[in-house]
Protein backbone atom coordinates (compact mmCIF):
# COMPACT_ATOMS: atom_id res chain seq x y z
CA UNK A 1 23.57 21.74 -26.26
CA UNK A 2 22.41 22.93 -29.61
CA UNK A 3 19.23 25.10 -30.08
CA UNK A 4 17.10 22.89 -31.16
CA UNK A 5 18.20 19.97 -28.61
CA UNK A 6 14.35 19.85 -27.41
CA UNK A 7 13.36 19.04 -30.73
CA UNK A 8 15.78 15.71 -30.85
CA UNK A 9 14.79 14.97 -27.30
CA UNK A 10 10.83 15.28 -28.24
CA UNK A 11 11.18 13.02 -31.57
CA UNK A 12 13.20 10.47 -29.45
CA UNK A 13 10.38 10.54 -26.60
CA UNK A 14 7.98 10.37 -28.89
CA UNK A 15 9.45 7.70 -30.81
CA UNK A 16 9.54 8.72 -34.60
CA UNK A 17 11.48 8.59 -37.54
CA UNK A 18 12.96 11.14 -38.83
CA UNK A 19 11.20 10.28 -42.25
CA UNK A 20 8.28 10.07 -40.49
CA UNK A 21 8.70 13.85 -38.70
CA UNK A 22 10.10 15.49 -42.11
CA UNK A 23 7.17 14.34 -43.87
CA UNK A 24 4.84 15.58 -41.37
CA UNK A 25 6.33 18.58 -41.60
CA UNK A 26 6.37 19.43 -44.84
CA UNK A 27 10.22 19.18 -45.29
CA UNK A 28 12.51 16.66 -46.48
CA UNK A 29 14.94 14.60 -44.07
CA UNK A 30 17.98 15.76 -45.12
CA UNK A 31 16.78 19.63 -44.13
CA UNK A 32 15.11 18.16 -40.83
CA UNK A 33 18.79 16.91 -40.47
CA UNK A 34 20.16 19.91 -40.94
CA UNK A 35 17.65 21.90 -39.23
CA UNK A 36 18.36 19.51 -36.02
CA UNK A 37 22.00 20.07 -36.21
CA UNK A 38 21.97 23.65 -36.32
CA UNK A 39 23.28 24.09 -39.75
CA UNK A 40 20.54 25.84 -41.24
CA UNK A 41 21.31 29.93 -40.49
CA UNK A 42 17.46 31.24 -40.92
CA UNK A 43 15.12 28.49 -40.54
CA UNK A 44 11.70 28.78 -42.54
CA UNK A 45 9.22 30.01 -39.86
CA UNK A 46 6.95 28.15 -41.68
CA UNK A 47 8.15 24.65 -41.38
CA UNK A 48 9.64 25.35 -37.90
CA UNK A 49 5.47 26.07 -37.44
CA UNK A 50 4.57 22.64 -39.31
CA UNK A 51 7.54 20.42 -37.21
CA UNK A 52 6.45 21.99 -33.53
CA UNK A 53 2.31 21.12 -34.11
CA UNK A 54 3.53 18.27 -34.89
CA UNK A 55 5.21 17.03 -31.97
CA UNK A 56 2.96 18.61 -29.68
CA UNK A 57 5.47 21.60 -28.68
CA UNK A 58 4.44 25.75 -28.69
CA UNK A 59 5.34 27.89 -31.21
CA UNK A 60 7.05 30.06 -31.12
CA UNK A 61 8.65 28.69 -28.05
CA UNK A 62 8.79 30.17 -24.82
CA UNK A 63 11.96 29.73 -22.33
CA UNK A 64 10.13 27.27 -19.47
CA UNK A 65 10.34 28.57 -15.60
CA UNK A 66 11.24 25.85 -13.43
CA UNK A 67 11.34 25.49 -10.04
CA UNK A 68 12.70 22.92 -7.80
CA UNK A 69 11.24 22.28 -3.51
CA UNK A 70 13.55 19.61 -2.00
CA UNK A 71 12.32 18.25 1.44
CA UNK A 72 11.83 15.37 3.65
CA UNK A 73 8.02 15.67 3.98
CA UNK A 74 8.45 13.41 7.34
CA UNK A 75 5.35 14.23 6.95
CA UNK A 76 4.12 16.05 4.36
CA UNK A 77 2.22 18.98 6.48
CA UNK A 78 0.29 22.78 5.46
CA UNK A 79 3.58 23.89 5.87
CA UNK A 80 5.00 22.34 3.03
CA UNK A 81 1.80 22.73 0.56
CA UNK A 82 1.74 26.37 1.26
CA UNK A 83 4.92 26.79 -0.10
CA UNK A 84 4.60 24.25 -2.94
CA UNK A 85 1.30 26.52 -4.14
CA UNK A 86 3.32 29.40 -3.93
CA UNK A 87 5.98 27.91 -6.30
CA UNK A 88 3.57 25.89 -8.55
CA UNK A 89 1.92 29.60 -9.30
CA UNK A 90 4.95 31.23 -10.21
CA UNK A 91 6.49 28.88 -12.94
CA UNK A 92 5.64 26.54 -15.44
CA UNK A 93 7.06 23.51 -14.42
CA UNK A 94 7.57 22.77 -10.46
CA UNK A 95 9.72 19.56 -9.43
CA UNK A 96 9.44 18.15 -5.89
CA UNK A 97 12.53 16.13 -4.77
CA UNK A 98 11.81 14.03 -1.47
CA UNK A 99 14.52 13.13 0.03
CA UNK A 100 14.73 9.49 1.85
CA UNK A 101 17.79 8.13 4.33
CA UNK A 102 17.23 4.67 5.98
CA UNK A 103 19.21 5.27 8.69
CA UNK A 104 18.45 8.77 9.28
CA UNK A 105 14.36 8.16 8.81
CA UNK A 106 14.06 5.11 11.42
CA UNK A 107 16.10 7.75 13.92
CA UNK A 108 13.25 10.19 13.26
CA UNK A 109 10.84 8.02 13.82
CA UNK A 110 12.71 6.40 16.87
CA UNK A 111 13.04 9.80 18.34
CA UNK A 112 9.01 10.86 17.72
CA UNK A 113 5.98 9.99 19.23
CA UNK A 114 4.41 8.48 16.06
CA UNK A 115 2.82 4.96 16.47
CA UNK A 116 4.17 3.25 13.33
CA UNK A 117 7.08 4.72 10.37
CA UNK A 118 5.90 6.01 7.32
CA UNK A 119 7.83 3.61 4.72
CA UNK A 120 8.88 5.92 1.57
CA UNK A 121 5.81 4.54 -0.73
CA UNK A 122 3.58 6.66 2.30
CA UNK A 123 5.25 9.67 1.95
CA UNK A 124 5.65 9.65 -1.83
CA UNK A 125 2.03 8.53 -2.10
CA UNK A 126 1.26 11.92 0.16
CA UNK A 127 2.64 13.94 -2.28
CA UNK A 128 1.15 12.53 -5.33
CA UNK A 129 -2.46 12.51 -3.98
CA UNK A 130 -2.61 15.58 -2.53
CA UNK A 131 -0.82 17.77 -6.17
CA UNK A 132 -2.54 14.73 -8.52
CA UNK A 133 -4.67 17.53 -10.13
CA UNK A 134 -1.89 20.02 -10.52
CA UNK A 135 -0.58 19.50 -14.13
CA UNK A 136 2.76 21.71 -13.70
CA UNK A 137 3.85 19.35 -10.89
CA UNK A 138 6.03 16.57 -10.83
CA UNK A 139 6.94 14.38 -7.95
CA UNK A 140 10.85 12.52 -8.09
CA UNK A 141 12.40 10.46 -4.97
CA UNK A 142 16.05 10.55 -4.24
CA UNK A 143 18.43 8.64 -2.37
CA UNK A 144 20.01 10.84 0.04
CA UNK A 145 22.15 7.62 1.71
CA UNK A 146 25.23 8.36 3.35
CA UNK A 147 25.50 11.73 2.93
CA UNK A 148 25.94 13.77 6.25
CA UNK A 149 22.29 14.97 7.76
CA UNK A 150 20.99 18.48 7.22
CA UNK A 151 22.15 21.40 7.94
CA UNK A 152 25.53 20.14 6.62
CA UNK A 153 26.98 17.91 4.07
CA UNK A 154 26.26 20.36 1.46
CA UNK A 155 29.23 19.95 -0.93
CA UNK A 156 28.21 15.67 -1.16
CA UNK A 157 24.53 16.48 -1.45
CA UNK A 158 24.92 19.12 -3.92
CA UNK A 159 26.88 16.62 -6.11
CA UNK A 160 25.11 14.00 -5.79
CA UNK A 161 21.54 16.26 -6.30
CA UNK A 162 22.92 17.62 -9.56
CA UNK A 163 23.75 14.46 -10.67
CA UNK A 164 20.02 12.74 -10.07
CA UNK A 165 18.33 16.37 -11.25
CA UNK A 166 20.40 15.64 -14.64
CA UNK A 167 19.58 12.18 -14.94
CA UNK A 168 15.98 13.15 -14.37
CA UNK A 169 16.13 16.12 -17.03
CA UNK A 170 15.11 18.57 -14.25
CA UNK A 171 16.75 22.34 -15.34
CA UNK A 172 15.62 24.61 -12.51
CA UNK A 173 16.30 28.24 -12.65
CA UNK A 174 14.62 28.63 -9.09
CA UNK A 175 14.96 26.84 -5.68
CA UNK A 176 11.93 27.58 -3.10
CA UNK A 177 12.27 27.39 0.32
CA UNK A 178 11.57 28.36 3.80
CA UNK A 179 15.03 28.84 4.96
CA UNK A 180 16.68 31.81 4.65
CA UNK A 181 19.96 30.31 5.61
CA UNK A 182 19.23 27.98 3.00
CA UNK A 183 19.46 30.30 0.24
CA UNK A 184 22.81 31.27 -0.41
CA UNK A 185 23.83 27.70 -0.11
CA UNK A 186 21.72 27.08 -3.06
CA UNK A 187 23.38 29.50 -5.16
CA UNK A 188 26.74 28.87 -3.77
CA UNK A 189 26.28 24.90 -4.38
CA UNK A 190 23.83 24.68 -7.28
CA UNK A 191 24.33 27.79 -9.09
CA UNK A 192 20.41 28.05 -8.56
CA UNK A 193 18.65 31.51 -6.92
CA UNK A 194 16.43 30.65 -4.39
CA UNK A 195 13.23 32.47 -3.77
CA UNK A 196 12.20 32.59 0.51
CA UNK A 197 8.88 31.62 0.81
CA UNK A 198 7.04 32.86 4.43
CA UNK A 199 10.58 32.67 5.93
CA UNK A 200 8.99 33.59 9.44
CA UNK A 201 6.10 31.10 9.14
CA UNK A 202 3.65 33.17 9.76
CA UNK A 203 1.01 31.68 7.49
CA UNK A 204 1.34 28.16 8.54
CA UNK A 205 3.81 28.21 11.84
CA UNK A 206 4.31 23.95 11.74
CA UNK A 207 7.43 21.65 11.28
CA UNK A 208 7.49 18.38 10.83
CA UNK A 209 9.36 17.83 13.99
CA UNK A 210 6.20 19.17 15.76
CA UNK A 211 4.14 16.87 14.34
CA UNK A 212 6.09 13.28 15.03
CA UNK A 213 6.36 14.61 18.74
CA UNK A 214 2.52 15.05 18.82
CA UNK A 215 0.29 14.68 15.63
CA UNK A 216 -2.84 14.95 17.62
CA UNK A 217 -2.50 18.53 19.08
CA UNK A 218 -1.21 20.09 15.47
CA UNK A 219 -4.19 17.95 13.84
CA UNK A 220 -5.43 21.14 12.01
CA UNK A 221 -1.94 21.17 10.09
CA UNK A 222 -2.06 17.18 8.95
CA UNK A 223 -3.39 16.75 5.39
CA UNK A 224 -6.38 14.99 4.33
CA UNK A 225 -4.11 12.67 2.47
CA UNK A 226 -2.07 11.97 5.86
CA UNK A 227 -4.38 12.08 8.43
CA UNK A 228 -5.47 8.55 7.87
CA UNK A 229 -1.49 7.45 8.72
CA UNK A 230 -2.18 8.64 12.15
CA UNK A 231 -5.58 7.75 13.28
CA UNK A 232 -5.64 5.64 16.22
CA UNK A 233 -7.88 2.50 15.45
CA UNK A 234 -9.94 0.76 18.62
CA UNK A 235 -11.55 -2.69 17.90
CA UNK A 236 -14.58 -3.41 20.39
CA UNK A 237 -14.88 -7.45 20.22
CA UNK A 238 -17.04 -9.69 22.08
CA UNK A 239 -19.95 -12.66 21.31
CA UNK A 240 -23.41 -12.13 20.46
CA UNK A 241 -25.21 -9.53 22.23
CA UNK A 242 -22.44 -8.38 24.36
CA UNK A 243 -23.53 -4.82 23.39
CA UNK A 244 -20.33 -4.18 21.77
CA UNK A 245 -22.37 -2.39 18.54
CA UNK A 246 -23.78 -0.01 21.38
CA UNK A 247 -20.87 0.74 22.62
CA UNK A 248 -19.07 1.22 19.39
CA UNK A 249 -22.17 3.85 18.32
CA UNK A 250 -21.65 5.64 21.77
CA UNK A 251 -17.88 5.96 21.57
CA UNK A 252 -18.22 6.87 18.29
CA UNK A 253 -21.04 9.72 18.92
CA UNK A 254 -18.84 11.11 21.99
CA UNK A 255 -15.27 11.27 20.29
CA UNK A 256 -16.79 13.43 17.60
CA UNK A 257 -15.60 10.48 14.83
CA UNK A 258 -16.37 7.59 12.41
CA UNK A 259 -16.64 3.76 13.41
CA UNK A 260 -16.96 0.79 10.94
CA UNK A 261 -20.22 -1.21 11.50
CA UNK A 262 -20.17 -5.16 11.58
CA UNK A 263 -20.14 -5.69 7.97
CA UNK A 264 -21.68 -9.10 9.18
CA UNK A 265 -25.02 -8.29 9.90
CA UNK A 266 -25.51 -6.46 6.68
CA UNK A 267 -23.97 -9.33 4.97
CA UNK A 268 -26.75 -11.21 6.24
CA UNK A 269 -29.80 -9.18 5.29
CA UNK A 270 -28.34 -8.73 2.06
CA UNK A 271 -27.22 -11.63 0.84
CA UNK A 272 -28.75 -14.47 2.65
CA UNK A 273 -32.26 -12.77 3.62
CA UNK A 274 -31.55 -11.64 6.80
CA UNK A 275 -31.27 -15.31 8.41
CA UNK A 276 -27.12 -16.52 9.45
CA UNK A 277 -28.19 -20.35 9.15
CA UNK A 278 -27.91 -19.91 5.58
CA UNK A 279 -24.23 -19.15 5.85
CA UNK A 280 -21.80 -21.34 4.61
CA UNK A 281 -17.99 -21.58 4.46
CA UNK A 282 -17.13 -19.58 0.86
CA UNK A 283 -19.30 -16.36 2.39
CA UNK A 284 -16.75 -15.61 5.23
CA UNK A 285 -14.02 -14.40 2.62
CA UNK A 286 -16.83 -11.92 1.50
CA UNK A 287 -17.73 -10.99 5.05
CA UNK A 288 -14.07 -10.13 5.83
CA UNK A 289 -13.49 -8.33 2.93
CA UNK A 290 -16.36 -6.23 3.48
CA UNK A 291 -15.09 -5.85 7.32
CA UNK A 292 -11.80 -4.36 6.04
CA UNK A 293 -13.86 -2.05 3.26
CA UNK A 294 -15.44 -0.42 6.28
CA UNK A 295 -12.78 -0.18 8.29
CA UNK A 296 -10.69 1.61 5.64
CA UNK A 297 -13.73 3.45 5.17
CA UNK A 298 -14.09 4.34 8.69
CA UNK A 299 -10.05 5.57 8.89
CA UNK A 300 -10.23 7.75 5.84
CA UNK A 301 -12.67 9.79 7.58
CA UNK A 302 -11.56 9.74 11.03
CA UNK A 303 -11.01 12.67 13.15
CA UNK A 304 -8.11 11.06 15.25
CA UNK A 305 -9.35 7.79 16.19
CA UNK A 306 -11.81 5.21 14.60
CA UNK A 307 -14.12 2.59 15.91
CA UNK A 308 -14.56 -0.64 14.59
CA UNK A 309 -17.31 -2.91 15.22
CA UNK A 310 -15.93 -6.62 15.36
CA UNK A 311 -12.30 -7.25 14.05
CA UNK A 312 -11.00 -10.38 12.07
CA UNK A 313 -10.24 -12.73 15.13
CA UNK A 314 -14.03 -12.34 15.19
CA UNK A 315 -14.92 -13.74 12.21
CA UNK A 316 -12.40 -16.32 12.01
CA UNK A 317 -14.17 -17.37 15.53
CA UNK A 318 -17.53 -17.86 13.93
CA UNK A 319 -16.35 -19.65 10.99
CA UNK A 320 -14.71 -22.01 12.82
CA UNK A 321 -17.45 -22.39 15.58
CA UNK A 322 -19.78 -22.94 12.68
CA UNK A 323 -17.73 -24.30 9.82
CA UNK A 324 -15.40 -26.25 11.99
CA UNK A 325 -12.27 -24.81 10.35
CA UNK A 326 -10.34 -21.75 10.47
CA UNK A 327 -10.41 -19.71 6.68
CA UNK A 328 -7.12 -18.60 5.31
CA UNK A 329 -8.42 -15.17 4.10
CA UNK A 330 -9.78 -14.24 6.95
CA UNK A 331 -6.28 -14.98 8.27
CA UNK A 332 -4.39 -12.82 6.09
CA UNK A 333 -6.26 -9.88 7.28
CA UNK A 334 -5.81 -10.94 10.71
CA UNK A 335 -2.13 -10.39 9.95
CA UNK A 336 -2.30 -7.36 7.92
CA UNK A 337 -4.84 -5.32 10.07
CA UNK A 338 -3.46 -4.74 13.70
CA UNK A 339 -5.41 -2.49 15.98
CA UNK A 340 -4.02 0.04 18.15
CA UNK A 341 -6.22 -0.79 21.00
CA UNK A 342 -8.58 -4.14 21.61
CA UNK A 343 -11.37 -4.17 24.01
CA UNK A 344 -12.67 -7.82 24.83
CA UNK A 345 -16.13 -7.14 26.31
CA UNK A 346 -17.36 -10.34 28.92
CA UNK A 347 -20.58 -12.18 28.04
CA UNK A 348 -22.12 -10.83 31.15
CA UNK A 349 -24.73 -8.71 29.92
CA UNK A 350 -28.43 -10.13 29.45
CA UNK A 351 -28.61 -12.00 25.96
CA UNK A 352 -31.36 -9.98 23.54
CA UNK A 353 -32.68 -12.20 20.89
CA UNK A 354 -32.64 -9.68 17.54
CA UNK A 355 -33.51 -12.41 14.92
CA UNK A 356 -30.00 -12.67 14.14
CA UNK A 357 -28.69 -14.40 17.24
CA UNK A 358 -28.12 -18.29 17.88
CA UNK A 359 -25.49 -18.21 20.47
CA UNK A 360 -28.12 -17.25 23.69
CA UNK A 361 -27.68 -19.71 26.21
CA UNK A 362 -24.78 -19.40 29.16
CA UNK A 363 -23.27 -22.53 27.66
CA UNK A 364 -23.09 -21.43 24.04
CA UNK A 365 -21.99 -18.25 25.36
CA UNK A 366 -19.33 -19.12 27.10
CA UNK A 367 -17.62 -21.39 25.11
CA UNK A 368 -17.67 -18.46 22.01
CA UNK A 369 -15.97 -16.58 24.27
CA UNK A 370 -13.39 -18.91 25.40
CA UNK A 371 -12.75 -19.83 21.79
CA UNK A 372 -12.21 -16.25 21.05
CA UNK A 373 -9.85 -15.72 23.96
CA UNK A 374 -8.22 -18.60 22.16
CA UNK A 375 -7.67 -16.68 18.95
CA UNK A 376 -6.80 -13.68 20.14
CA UNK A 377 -3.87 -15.20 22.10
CA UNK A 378 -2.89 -17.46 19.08
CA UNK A 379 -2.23 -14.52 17.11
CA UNK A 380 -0.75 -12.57 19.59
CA UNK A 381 -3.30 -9.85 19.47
CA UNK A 382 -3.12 -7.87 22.88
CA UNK A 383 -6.29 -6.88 24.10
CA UNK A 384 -8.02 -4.98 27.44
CA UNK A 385 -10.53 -7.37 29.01
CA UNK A 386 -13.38 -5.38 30.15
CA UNK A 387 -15.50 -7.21 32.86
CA UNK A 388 -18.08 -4.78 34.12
CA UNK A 389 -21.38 -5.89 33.90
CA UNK A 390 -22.88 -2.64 33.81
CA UNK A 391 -23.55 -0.73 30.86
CA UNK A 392 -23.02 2.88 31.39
CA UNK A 393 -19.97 1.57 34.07
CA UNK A 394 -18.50 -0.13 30.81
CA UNK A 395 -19.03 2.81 28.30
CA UNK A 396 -16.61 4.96 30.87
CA UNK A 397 -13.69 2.34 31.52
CA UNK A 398 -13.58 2.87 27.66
CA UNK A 399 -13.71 6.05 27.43
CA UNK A 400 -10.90 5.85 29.94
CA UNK A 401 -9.29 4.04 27.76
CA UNK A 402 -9.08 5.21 24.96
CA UNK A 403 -8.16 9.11 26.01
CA UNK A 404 -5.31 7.36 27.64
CA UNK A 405 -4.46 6.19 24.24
CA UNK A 406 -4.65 9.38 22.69
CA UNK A 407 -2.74 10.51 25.48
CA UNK A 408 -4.83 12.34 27.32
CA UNK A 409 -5.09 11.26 30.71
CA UNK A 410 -8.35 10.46 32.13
């Protein structure tokens, strides 16, 4: 590699001329040619100067530190951004390689306690939401396929990892890390020093294997930008006045969290003047997308689990109870949001007339009901039927449930 090899690579990125770049520069092309080559003994300072503002490069130019973390980030945890702020402070350029292995990732997940696998667009989206506002750092994903699992296989994965970092134009002088062990098979395989960062953990004492076995009691260590992976969500369904939005409030208030309000109602008031007979068949898209707005809202901000006031089946069941047909957008989010737990609550609880209700008498009532039974069982949506007719009796099955859930038995 020549000495001025970053200068080819930055007119080629950029994609000049060299006519274009010796003019710029104050110099004519056959010199820039030169110059680029390494045939000219004692460059002008002058015109090196003019050709570096340019293209956007210091002057004079400074040898880059660059460091390298490889990891799995199955998930990405404190752990892992404590030492990725460590190395991101102590060079100029930080790389982060994660690692992903089919195979080897569905075993992890098969082995943990996690309700659903992080795909490799989760984990890489982890990574580049929670460093998004750190310049220096750059996020790459590589294909560790096939190549024996950590601790060994290091002669295969060092090939193949000095292979992608060259494709990738990653030259690190450093390798940071947590593992001491790790170290001298660093230099030994990648000719790359590593730097041991809080070997003995005693900042942030958390693995990754601690939190697929059980996210909930290591909570503290799960990133803002993960968390939302591993809330729990619990729909609370039922007809009109079935005291469902109670409930949801309550559970809400007592499990120290968020719920999602039925986006329904406020759909109403807004849009239609606060009176449902003005609804018509092209609103319920609207209503469901403003349902799964909240909801999203409601995870973001969960602490663990979230609450959500009326679900999908619930407003496919109204538009076809009022439209007479079932609407196909509401049916994709059926299929794309799935609950962790559903609670049906009966229609046995005194009917309150709010101004919003139509559906008050025991006929009416029923039949909703039955109809959303219906639904729920088309779609294969499994849900806990809860019968008591008794407010505060139903607001502890509930809360019975959904500890159990959690995992925490009642």
């Amino acid at each position: 590699m020549s000495t001025f090899e970053y200068l080819k690579n930055a007119i080629r990125q950029q994609g000049h001329t060299l006519q274009q770049v010796a003019d710029a520069s104050g110099m004519t092309k056959g010199y820039l040619s030169q110059l680029l080559n390494a045939k000219i003994k004692s460059p002008s300072a002058q015109k090196l100067e003019a050709l570096h503002r340019y293209l956007g490069l210091e002057f004079p130019r400074r040898e880059k530190t660059v460091g390298v973390v490889f990891g799995k980030f199955y998930p990405l945890h404190t752990g892992h951004i404590y030492l990725i702020q460590r190395a991101c402070s102590q060079v100029d350029e930080l790389h982060i390689v994660m690692g992903y292995d089919e195979p080897r990732d569905r075993q992890l997940f098969e082995d943990s306690a996690m309700s659903q696998q992080p795909t490799v667009s989760d984990r890489l989206r982890w990574l580049l939401q929670t460093f998004k506002y750190q310049k220096n750092i750059r996020i790459h994903a590589f294909n560790e396929e096939g190549m024996e699992p950590y601790p060994h296989g290091w002669d295969v994965w060092s090939t193949g990892i000095s292979a992608f970092m060259a494709q990738q134009g990653i030259a690190p002088n450093r390798v940071y890390t947590s593992e001491e062990l790790d170290a001298p098979q660093f230099l030994a395989h990648l000719g790359i020093e590593a730097v041991v960062v809080d070997p003995r953990r005693s900042f942030m004492n958390i693995s990754g294997a601690q939190i697929r076995q059980d996210p909930f009691r290591y909570w503290e260590y799960i990133p803002t930008e993960v968390k939302p992976f591993f809330v729990r969500t619990v729909a609370v369904l039922g007809g009109e006045s079935s005291g469902k939005s109670t409930l949801v409030n309550k559970l809400a208030n007592i499990f120290n969290t968020t719920s999602a309000w039925e986006y329904g109602r406020d759909y109403v008031f807004s849009h239609l003047g606060g009176d449902e007979m003005a609804l018509q068949y092209s609103d319920y898209d609207k209503i469901a997308l403003g349902q799964a707005q909240y909801i999203d809202f409601a995870v973001k901000y969960a602490n663990k689990v979230a609450f959500i006031d009326t679900d999908f089946v619930t407003t496919q069941a109204f538009c076809k109870k009022y439209e007479g047909r079932e609407h196909p957008f509401v049916q994709a989010l059926i299929d794309e949001y799935r609950f962790d737990l559903v609670i049906l609550m009966e229609n046995n609880v005194p009917w309150i007339a709010d101004g919003l209700r139509s559906l008050g008498s025991s006929v009416d009532r029923k039949e909703f009901q039955n109809l959303l039974v219906a639904l729920l069982e088309e779609n294969q949506v499994d849900y806990v039927h809860v019968e008591e007719n008794d407010y505060d009796a139903r607001f502890l099955r509930c809360v019975e449930l959904v500890k159990a859930m959690l995992g925490d038995q009642p």
